[in-house]
N, C-alpha and C. Protein backbone atom coordinates (compact mmCIF):
# COMPACT_ATOMS: atom_id res chain seq x y z
N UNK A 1 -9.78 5.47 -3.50
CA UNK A 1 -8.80 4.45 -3.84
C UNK A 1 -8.66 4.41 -5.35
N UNK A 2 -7.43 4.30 -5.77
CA UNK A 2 -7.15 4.22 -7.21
C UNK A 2 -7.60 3.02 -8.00
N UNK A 3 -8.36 3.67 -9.27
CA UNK A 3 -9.27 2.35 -9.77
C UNK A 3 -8.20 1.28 -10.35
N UNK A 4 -8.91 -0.10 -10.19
CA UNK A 4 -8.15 -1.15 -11.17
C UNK A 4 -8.06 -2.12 -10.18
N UNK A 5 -7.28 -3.15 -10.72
CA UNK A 5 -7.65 -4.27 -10.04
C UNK A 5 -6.36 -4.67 -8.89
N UNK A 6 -7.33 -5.22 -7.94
CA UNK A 6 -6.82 -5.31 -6.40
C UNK A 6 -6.65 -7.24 -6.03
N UNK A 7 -5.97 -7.17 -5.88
CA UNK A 7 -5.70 -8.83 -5.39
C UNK A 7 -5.25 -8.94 -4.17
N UNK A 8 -4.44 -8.54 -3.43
CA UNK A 8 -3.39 -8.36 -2.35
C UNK A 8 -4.49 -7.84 -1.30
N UNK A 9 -4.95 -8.50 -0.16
CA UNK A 9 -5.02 -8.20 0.96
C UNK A 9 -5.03 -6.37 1.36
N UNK A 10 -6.00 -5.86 1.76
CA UNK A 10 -5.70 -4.49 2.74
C UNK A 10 -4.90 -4.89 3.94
N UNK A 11 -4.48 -3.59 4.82
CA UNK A 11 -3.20 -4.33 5.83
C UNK A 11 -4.15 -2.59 6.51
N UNK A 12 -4.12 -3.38 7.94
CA UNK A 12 -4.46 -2.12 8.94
C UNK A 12 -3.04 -1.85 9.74
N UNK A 13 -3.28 -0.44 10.53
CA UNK A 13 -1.64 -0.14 10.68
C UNK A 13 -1.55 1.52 11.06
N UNK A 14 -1.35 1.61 12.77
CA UNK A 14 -1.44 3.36 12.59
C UNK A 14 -2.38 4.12 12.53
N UNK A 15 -3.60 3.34 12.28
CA UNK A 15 -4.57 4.50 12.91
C UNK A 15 -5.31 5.08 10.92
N UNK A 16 -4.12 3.60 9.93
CA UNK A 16 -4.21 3.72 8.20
C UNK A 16 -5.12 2.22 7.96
N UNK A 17 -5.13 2.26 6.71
CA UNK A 17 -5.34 1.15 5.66
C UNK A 17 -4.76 1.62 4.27
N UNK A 18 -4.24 0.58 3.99
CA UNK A 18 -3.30 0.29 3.06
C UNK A 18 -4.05 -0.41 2.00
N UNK A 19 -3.91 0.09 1.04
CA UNK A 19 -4.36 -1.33 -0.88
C UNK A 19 -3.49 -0.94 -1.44
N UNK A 20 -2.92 -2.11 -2.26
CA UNK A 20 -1.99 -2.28 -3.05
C UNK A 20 -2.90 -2.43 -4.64
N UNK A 21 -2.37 -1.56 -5.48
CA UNK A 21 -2.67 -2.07 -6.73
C UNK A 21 -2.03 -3.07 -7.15
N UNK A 22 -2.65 -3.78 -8.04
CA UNK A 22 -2.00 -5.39 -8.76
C UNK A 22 -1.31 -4.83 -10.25
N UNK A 23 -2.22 -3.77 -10.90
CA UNK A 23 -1.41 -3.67 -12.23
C UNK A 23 -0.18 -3.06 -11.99
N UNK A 24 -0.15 -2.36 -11.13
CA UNK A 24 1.26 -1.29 -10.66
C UNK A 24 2.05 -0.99 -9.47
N UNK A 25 1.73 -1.37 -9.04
CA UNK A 25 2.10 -1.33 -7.48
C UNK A 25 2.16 0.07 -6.83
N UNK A 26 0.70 0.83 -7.04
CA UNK A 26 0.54 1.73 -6.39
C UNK A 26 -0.32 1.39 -5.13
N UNK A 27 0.25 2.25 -4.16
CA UNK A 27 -0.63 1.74 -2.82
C UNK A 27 -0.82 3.13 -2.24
N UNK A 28 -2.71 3.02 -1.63
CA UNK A 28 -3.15 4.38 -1.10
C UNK A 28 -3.60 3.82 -0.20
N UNK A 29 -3.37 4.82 0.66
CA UNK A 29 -3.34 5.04 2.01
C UNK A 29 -4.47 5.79 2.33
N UNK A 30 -5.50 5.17 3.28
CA UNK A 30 -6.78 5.50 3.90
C UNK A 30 -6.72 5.92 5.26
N UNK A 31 -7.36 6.90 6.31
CA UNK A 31 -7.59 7.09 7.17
C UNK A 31 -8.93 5.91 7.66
N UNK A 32 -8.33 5.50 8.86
CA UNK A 32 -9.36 4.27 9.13
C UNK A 32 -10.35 5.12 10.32
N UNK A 33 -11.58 4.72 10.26
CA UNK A 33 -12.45 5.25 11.21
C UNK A 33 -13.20 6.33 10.50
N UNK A 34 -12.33 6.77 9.22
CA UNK A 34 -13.31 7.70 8.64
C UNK A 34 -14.55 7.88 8.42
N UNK A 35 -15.72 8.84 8.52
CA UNK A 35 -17.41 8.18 7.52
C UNK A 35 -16.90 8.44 6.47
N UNK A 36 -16.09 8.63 5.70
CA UNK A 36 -16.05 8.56 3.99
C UNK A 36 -14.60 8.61 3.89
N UNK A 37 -14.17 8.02 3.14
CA UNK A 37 -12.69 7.59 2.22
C UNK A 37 -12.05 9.01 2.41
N UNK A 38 -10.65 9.02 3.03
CA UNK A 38 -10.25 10.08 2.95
C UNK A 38 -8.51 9.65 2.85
N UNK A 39 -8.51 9.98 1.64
CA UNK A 39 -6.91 9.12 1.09
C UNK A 39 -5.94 9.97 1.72
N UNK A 40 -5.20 9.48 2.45
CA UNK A 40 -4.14 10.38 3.16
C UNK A 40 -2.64 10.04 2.53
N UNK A 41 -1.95 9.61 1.61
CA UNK A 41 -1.62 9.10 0.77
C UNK A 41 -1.03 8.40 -0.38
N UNK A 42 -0.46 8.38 -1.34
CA UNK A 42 -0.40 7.10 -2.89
C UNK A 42 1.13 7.38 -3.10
N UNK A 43 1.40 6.47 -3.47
CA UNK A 43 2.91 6.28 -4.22
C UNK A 43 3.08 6.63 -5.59
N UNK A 44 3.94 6.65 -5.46
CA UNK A 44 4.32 6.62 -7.35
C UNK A 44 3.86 4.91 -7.79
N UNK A 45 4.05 5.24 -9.30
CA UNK A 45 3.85 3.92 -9.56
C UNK A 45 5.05 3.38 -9.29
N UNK A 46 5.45 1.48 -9.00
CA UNK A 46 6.22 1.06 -9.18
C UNK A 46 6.80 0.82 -10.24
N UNK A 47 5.89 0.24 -10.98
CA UNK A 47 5.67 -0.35 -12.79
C UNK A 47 5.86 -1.78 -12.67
N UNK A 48 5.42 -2.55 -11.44
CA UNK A 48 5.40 -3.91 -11.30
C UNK A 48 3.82 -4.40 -10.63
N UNK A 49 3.70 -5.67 -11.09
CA UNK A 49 2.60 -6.29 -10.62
C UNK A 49 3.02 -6.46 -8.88
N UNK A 50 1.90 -6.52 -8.32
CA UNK A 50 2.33 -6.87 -6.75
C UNK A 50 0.95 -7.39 -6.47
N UNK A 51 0.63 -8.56 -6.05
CA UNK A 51 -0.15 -9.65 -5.83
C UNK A 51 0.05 -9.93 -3.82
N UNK A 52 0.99 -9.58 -3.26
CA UNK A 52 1.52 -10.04 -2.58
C UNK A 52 0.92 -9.03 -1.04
N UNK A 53 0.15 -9.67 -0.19
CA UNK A 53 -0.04 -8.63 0.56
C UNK A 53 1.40 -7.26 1.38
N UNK A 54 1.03 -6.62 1.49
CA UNK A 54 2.18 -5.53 1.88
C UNK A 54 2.39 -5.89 3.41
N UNK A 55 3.89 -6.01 4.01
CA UNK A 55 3.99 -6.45 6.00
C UNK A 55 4.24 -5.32 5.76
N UNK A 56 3.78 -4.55 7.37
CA UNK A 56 4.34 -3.41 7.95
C UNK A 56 4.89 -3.78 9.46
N UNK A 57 5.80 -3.65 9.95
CA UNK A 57 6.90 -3.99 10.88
C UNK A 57 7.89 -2.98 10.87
N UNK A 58 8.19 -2.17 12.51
CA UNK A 58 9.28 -1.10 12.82
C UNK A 58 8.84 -0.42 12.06
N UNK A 59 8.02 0.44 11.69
CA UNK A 59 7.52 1.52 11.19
C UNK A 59 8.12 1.58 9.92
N UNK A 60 7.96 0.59 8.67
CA UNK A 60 8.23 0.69 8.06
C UNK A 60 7.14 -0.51 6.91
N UNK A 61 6.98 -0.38 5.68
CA UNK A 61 6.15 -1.12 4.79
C UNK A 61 7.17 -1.79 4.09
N UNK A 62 6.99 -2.71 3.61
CA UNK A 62 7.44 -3.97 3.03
C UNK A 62 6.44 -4.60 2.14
N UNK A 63 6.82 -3.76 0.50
CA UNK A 63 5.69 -4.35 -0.52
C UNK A 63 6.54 -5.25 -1.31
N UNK A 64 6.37 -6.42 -1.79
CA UNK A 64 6.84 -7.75 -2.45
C UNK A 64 6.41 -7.73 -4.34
N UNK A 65 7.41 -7.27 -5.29
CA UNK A 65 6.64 -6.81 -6.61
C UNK A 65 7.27 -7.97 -7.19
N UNK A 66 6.87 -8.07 -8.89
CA UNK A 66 6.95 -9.51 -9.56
C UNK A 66 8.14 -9.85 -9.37
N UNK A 67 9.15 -8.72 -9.14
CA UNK A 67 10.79 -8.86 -9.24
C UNK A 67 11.35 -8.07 -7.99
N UNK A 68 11.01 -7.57 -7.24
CA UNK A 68 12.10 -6.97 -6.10
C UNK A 68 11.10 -7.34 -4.97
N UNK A 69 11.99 -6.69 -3.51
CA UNK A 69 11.73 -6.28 -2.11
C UNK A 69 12.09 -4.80 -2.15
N UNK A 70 10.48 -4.07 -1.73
CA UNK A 70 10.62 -2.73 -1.73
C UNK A 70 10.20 -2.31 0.36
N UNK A 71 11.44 -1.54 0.75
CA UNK A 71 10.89 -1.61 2.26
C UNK A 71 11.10 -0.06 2.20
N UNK A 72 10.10 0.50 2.39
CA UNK A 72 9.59 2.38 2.37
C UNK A 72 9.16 2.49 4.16
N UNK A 73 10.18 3.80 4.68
CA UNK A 73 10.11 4.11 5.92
C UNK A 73 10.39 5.38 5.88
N UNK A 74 9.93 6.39 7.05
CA UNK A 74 9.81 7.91 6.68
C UNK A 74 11.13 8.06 7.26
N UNK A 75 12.07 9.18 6.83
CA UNK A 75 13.27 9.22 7.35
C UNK A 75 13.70 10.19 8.79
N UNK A 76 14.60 9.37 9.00
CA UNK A 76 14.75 10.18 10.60
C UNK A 76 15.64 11.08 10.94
């Protein structure tokens, strides 16, 4: 997981786990069930604070930053 500071809730989801960074709104993506951290994975940065836990609903994420609604879904 990318170092720095974390405020926002992890979110399970898919078989993932999700953290949101607070300085940037980068979020990495964990394989859950793993024995050791295996980042399956990270965004770009946003360049916004995000405090706000991330909803995932319809196969899609919904992260909340100091100033927008960002909703990221794989395309079909």
């Amino acid at each position: 997981v990318k170092e720095g500071p974390y405020y926002a809730s992890p979110v399970a989801a898919n078989g993932h786990i999700y953290f949101t960074n607070l300085a940037d709104g980068v979020v990495t993506v964990l394989k859950a069930g793993a024995k050791t951290p295996e980042v399956v994975a990270t965004n770009p940065k946003l360049g916004e604070r995000v405090s706000a836990t991330p909803a995932i609903a319809d196969d899609a994420i919904y992260i909340r930053t100091a100033a927008h609604l960002y909703a990221f879904a794989e395309g079909k």
